[in-house]
PDB file of N, CA and C in Angstrom:
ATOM      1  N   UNK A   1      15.467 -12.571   5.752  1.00  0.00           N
ATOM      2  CA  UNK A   1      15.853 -11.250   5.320  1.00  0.00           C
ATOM      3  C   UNK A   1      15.929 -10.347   6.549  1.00  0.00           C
ATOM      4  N   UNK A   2      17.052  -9.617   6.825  1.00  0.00           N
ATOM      5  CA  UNK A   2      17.338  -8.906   7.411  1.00  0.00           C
ATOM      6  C   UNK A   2      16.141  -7.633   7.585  1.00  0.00           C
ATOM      7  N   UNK A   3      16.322  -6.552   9.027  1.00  0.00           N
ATOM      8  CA  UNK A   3      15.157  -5.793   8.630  1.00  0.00           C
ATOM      9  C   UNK A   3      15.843  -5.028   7.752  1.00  0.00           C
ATOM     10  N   UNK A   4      16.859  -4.362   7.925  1.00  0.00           N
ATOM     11  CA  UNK A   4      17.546  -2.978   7.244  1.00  0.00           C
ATOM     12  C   UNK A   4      17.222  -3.914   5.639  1.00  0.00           C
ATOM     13  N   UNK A   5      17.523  -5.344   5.278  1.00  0.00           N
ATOM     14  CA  UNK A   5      17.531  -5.223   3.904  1.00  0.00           C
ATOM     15  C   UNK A   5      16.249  -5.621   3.434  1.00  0.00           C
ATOM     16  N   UNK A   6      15.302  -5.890   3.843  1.00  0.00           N
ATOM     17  CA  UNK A   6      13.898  -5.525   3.894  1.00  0.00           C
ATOM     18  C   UNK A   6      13.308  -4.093   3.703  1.00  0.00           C
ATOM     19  N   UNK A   7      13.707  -3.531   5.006  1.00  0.00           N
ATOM     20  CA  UNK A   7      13.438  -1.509   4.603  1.00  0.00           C
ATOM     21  C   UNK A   7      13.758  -1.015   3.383  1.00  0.00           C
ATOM     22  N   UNK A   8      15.462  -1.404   2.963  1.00  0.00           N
ATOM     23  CA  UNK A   8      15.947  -1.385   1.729  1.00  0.00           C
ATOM     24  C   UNK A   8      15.279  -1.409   0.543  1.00  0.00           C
ATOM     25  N   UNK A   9      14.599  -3.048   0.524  1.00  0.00           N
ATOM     26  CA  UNK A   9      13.796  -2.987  -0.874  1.00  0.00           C
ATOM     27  C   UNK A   9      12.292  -2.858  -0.521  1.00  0.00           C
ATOM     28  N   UNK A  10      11.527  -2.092   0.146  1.00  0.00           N
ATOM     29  CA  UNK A  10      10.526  -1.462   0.302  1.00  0.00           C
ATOM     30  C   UNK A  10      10.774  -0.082  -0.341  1.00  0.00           C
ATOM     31  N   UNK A  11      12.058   0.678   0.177  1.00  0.00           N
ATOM     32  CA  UNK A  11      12.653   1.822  -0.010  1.00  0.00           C
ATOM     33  C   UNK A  11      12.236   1.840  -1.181  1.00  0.00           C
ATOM     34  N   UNK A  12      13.746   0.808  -2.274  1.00  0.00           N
ATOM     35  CA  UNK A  12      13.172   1.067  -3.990  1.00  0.00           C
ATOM     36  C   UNK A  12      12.343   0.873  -4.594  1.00  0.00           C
ATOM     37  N   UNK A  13      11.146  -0.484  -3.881  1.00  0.00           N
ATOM     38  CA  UNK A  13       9.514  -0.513  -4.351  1.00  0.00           C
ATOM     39  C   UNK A  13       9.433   0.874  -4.584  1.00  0.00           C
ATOM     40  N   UNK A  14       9.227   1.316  -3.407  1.00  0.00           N
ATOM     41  CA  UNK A  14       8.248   2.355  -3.429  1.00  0.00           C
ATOM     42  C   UNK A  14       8.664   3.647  -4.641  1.00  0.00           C
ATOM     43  N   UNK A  15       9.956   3.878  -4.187  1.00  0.00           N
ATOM     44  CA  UNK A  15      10.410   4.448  -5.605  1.00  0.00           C
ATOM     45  C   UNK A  15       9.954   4.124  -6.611  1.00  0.00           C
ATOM     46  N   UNK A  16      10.329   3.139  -6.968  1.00  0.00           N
ATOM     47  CA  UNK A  16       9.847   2.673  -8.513  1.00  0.00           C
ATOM     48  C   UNK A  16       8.364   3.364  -8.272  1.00  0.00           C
ATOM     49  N   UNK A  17       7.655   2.244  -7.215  1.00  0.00           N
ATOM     50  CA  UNK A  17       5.881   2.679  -7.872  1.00  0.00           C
ATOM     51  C   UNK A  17       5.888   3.963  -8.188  1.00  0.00           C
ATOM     52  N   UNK A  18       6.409   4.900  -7.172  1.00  0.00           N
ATOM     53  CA  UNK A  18       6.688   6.384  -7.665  1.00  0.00           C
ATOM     54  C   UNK A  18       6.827   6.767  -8.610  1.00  0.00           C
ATOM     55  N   UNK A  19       7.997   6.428  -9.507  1.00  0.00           N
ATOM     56  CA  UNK A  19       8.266   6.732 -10.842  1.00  0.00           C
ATOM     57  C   UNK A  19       7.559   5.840 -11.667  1.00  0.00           C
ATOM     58  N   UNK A  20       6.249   5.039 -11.475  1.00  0.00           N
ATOM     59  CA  UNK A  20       5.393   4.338 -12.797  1.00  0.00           C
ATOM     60  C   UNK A  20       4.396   5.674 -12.290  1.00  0.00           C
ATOM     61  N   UNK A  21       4.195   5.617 -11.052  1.00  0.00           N
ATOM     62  CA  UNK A  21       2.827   6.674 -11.122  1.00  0.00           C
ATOM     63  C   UNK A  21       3.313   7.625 -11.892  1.00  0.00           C
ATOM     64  N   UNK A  22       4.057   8.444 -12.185  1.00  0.00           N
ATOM     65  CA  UNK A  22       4.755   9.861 -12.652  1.00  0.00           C
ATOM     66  C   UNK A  22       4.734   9.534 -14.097  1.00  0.00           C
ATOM     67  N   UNK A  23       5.054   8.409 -14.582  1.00  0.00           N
ATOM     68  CA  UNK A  23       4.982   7.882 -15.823  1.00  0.00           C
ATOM     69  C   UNK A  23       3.052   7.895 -16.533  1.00  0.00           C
ATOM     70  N   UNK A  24       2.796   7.179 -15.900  1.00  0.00           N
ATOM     71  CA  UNK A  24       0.961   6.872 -15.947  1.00  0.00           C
ATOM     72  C   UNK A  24       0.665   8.340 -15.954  1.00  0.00           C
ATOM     73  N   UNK A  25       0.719   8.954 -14.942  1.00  0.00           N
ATOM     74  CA  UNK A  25      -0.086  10.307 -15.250  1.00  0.00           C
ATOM     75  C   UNK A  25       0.691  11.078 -16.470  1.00  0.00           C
ATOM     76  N   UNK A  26       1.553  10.818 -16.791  1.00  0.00           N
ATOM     77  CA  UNK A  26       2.254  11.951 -18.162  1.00  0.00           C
ATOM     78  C   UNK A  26       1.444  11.248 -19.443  1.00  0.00           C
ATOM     79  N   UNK A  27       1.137   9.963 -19.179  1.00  0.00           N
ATOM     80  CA  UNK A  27       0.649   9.366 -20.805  1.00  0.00           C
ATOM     81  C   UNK A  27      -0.671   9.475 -21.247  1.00  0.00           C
ATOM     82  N   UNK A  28      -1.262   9.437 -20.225  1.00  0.00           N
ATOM     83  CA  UNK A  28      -2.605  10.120 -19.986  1.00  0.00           C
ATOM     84  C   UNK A  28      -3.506  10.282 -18.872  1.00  0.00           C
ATOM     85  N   UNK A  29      -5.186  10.209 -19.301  1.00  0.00           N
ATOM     86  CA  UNK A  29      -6.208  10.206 -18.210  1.00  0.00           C
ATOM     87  C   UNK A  29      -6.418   8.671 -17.623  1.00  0.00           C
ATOM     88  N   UNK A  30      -6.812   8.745 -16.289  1.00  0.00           N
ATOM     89  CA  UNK A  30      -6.532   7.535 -15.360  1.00  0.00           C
ATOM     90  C   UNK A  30      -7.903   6.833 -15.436  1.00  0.00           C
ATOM     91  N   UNK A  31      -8.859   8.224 -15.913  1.00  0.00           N
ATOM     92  CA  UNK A  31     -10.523   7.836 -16.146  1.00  0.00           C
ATOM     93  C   UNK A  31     -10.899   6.712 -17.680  1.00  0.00           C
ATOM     94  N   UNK A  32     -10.012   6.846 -18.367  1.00  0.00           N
ATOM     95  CA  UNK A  32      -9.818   6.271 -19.386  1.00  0.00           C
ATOM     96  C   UNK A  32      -8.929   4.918 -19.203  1.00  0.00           C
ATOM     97  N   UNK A  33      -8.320   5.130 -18.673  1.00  0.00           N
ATOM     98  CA  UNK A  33      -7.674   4.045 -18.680  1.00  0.00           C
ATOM     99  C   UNK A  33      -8.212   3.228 -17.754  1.00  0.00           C
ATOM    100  N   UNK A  34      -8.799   3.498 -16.686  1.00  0.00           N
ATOM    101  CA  UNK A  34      -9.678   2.738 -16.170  1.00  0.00           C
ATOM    102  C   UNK A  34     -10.938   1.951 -16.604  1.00  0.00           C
ATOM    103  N   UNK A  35     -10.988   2.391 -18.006  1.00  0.00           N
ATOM    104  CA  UNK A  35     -12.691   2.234 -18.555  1.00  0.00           C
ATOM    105  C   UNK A  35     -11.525   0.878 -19.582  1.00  0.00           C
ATOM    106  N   UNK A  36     -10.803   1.207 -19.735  1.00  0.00           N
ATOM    107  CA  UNK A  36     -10.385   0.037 -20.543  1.00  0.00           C
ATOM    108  C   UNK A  36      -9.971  -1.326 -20.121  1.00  0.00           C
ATOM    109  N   UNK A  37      -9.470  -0.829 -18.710  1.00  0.00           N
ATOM    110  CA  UNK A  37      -9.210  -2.107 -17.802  1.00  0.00           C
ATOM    111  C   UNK A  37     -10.335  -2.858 -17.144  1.00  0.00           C
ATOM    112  N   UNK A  38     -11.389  -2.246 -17.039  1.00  0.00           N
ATOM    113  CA  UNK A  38     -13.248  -2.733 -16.533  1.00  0.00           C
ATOM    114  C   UNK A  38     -13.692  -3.303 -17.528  1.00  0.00           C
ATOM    115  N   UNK A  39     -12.777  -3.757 -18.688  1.00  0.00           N
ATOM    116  CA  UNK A  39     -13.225  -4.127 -19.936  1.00  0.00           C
ATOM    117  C   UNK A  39     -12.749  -5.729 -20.105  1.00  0.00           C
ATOM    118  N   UNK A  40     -11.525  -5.809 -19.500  1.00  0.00           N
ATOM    119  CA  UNK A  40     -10.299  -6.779 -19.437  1.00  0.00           C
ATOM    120  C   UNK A  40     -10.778  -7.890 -18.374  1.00  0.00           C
ATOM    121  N   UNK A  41     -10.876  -8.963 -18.704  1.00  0.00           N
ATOM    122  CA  UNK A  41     -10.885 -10.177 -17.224  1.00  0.00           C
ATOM    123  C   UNK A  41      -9.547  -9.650 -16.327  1.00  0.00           C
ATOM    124  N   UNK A  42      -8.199  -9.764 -17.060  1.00  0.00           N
ATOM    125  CA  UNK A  42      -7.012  -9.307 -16.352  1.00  0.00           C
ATOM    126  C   UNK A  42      -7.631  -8.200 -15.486  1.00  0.00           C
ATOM    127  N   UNK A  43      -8.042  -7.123 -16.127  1.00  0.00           N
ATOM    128  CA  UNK A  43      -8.147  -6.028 -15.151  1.00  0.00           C
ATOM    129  C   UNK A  43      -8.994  -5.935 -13.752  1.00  0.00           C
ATOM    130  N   UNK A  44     -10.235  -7.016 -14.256  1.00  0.00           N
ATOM    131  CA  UNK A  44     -10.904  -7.238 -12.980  1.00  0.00           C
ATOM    132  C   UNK A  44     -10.018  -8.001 -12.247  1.00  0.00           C
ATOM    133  N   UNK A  45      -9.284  -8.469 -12.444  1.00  0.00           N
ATOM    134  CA  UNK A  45      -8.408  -9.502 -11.298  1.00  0.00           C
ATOM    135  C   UNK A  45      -7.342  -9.151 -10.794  1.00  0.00           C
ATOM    136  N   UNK A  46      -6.962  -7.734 -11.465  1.00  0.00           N
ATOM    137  CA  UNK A  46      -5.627  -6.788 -11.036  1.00  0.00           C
ATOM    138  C   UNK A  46      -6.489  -5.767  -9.586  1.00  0.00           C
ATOM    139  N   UNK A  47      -7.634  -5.720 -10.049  1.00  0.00           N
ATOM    140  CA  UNK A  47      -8.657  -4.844  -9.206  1.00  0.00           C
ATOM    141  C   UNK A  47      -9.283  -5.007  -7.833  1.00  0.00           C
ATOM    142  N   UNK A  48      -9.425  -6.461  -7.961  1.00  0.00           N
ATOM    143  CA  UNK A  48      -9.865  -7.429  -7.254  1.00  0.00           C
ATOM    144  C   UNK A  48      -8.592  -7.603  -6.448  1.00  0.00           C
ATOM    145  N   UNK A  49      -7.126  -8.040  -6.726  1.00  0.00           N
ATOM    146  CA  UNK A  49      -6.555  -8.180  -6.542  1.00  0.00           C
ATOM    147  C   UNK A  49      -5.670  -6.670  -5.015  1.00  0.00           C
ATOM    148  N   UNK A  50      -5.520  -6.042  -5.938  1.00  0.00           N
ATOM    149  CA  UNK A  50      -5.648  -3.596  -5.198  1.00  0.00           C
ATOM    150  C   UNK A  50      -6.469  -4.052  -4.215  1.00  0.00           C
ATOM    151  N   UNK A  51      -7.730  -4.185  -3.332  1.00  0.00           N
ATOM    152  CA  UNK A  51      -8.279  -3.828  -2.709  1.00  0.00           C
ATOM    153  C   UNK A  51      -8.390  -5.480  -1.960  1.00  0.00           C
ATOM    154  N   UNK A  52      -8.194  -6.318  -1.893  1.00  0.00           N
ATOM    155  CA  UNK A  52      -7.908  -7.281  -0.969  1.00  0.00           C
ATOM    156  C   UNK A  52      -6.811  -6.918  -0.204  1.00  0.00           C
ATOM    157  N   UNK A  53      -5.633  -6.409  -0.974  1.00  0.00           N
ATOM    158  CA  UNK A  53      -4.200  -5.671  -0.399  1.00  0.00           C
ATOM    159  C   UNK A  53      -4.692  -4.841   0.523  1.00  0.00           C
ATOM    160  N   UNK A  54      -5.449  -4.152   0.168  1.00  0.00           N
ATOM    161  CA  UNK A  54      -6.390  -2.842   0.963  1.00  0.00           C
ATOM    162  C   UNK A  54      -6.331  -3.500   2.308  1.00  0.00           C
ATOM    163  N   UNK A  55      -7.521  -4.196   2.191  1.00  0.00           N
ATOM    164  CA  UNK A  55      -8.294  -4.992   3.068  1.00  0.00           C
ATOM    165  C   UNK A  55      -7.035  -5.722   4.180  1.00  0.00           C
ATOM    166  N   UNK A  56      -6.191  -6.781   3.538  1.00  0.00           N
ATOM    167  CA  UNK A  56      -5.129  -7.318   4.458  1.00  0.00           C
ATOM    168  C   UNK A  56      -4.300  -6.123   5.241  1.00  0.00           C
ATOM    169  N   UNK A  57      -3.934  -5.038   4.521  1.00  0.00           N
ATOM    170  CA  UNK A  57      -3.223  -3.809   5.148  1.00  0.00           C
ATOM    171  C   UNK A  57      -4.200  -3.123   5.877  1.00  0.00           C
ATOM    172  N   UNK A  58      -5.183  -2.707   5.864  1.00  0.00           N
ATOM    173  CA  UNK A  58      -6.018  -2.099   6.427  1.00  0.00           C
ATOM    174  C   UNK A  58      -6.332  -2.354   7.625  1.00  0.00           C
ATOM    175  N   UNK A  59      -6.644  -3.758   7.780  1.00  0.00           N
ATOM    176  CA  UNK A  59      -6.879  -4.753   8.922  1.00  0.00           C
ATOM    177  C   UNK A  59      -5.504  -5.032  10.188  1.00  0.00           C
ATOM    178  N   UNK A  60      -4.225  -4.976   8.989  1.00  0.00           N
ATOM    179  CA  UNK A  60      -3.470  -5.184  10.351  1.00  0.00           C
ATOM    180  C   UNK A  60      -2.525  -3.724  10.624  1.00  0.00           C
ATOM    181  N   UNK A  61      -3.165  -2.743  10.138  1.00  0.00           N
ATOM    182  CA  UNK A  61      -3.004  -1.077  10.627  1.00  0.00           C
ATOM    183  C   UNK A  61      -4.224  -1.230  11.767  1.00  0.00           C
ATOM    184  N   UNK A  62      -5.384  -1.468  11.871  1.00  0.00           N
ATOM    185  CA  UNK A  62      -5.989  -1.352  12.687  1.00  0.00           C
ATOM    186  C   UNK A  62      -5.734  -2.035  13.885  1.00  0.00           C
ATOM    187  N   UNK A  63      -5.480  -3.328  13.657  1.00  0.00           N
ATOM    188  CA  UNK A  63      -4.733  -4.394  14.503  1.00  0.00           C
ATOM    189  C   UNK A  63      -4.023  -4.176  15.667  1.00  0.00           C
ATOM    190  N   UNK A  64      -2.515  -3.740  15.025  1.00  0.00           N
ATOM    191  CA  UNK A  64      -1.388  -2.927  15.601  1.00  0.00           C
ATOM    192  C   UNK A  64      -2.003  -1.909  15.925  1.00  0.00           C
ATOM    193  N   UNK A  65      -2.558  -0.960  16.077  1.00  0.00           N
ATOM    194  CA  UNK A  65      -2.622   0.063  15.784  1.00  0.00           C
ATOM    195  C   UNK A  65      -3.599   0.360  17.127  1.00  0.00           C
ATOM    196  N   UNK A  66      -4.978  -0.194  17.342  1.00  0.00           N
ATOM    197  CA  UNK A  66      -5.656  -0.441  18.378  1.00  0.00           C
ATOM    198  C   UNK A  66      -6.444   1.149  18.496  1.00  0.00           C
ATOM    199  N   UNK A  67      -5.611   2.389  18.452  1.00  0.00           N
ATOM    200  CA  UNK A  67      -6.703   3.219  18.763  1.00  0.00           C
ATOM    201  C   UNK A  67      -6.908   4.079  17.646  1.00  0.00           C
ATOM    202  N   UNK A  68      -8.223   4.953  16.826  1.00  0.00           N
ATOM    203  CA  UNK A  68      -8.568   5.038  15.475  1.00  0.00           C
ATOM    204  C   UNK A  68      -7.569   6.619  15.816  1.00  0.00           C
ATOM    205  N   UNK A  69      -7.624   7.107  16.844  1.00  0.00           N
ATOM    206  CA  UNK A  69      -6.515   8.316  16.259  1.00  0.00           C
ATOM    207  C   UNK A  69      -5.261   8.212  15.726  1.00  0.00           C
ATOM    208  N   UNK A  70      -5.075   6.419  16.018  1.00  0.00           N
ATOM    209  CA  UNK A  70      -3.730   6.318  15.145  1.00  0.00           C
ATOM    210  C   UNK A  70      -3.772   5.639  13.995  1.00  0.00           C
ATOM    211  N   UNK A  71      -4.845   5.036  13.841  1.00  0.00           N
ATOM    212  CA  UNK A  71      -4.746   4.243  12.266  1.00  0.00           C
ATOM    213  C   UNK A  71      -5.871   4.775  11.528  1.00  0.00           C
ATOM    214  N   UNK A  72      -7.144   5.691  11.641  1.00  0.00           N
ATOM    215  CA  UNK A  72      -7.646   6.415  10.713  1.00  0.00           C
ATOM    216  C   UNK A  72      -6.840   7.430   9.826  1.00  0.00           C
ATOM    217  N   UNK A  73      -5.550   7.686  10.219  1.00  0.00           N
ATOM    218  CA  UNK A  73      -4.263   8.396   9.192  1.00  0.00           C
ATOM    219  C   UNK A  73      -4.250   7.696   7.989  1.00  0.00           C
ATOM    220  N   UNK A  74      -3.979   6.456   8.278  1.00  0.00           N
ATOM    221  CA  UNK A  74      -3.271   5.418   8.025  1.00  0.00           C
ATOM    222  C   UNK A  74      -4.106   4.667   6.715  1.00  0.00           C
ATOM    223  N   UNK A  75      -5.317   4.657   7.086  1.00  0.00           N
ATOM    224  CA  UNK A  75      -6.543   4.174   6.427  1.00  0.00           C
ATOM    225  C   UNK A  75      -6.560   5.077   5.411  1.00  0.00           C
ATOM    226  N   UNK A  76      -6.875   5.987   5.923  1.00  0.00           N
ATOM    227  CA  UNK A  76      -7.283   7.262   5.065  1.00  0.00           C
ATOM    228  C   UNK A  76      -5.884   7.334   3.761  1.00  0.00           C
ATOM    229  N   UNK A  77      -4.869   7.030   4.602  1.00  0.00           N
ATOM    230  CA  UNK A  77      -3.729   7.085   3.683  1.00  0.00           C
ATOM    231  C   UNK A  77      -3.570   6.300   2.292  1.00  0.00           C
ATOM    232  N   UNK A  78      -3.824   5.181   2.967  1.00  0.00           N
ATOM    233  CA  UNK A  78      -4.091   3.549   2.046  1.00  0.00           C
ATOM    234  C   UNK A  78      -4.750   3.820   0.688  1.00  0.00           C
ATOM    235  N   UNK A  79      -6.253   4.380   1.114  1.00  0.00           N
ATOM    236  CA  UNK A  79      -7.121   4.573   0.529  1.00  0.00           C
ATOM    237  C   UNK A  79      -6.856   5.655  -0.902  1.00  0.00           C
ATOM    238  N   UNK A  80      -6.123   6.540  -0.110  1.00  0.00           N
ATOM    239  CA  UNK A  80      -5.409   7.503  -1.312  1.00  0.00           C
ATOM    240  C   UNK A  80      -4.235   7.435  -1.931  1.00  0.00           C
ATOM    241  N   UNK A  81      -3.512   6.753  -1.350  1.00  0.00           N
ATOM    242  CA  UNK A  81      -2.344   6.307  -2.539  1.00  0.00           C
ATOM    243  C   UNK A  81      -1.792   5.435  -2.550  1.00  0.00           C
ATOM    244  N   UNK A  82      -2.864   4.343  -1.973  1.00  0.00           N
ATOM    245  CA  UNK A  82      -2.195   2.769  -2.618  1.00  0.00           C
ATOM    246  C   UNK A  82      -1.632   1.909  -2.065  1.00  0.00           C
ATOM    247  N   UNK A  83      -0.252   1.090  -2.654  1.00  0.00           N
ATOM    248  CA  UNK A  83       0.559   0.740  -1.744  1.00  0.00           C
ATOM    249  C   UNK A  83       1.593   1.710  -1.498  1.00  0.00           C
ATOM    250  N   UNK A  84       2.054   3.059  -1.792  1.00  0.00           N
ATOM    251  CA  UNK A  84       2.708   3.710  -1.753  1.00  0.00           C
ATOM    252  C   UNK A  84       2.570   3.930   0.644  1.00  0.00           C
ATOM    253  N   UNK A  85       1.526   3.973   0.179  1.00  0.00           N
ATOM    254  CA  UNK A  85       1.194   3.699   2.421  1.00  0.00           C
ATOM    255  C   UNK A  85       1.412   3.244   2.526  1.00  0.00           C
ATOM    256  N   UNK A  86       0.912   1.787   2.425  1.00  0.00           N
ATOM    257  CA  UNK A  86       1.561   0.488   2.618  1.00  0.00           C
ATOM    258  C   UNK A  86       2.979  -0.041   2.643  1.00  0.00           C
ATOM    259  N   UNK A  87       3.808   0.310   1.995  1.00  0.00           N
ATOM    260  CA  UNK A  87       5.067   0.456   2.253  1.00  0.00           C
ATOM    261  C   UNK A  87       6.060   0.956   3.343  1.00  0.00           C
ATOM    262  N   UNK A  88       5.251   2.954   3.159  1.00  0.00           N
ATOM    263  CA  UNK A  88       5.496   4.009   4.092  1.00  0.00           C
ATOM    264  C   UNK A  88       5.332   3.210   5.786  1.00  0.00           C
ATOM    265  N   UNK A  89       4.219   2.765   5.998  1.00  0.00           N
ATOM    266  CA  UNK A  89       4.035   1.999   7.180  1.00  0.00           C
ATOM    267  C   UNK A  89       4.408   1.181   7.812  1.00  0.00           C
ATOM    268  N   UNK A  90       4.722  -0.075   6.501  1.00  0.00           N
ATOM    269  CA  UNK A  90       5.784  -1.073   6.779  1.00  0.00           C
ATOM    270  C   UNK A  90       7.214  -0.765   7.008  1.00  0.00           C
ATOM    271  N   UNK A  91       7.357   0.135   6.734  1.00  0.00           N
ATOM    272  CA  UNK A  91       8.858   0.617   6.924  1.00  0.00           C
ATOM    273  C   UNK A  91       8.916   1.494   8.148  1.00  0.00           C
ATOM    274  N   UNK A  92       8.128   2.168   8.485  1.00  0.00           N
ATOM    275  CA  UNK A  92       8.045   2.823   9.534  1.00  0.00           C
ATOM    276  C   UNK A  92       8.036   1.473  11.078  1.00  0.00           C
ATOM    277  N   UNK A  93       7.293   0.718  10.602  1.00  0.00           N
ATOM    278  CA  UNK A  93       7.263  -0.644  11.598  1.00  0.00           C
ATOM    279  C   UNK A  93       8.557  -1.127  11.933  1.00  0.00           C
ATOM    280  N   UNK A  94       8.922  -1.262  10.638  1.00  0.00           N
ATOM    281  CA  UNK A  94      10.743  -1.659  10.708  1.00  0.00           C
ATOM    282  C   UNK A  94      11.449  -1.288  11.312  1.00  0.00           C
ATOM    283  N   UNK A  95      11.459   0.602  11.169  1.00  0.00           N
ATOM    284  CA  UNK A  95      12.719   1.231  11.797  1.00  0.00           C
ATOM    285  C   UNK A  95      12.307   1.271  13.363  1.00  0.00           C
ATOM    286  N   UNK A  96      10.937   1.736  13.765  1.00  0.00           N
ATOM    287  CA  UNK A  96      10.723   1.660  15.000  1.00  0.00           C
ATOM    288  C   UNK A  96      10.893   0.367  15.810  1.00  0.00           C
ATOM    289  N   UNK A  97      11.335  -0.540  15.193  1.00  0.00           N
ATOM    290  CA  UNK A  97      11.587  -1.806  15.653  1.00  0.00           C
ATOM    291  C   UNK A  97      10.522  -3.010  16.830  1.00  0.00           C
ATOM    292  N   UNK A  98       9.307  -2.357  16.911  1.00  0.00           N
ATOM    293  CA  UNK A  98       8.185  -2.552  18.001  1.00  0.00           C
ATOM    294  C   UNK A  98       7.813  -3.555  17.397  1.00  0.00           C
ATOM    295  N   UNK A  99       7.628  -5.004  18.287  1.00  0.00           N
ATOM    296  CA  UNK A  99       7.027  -6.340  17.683  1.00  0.00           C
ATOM    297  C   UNK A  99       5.908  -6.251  17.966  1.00  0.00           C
ATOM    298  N   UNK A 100       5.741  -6.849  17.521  1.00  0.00           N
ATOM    299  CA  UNK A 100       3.774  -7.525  17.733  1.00  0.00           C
ATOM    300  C   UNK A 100       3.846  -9.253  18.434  1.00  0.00           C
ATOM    301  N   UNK A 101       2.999  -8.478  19.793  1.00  0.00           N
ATOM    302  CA  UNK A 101       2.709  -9.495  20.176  1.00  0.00           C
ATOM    303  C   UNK A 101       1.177 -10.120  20.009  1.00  0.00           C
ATOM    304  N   UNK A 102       1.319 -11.020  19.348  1.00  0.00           N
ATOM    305  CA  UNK A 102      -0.126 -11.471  19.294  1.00  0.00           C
ATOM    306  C   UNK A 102      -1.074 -11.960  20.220  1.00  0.00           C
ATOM    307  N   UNK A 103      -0.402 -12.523  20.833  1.00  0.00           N
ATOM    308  CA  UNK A 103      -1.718 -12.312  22.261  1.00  0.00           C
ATOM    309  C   UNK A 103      -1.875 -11.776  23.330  1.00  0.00           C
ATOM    310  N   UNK A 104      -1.519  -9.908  22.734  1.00  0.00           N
ATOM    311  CA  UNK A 104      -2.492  -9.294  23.497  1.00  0.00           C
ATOM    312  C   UNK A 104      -3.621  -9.137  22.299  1.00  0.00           C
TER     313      UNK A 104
END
């Protein structure tokens, strides 16, 4: 996959997630709906699932990233809205076009 058509469908991910979040908050409380999903095996494994993502993104923002004035944004970002960062970042990686070399 190309990068531009990579950026592309990050682009409409993220949209979409956009428009489910906008959806979720109109139908109701998130505190509730959370108490129902802590209820669910599925939900522990959707949960479980959110914060390993965390963890793999988190890790290679810090990675790349090397000094905390540039990836405590980033973290901090993650942390508050999801993969909606995660995306934002990956795409930002894209357009700036900067590889990663792994052994430095």
């Amino acid at each position: 996959m190309t990068r531009r058509l990579f950026a592309f469908a990050l682009l409409l991910g993220s949209l979409y997630l956009s428009w489910c979040i906008i959806l979720a908050v109109q139908s109701g409380s998130l505190f509730e709906a959370a108490g129902r999903l802590a209820r669910e095996p599925w939900g522990w494994v959707t949960i479980v699932d959110l914060y390993l993502g965390f963890l793999v993104v988190g890790g290679l923002m810090v990675w790349r990233e090397r000094r905390p004035v540039r990836w405590l944004p980033w973290l901090a970002a993650l942390f508050l809205l999801g993969n909606l960062a995660s995306a934002a970042y990956l795409l930002r990686w894209l357009l700036t076009g900067r590889p990663v070399d792994p052994r430095t």
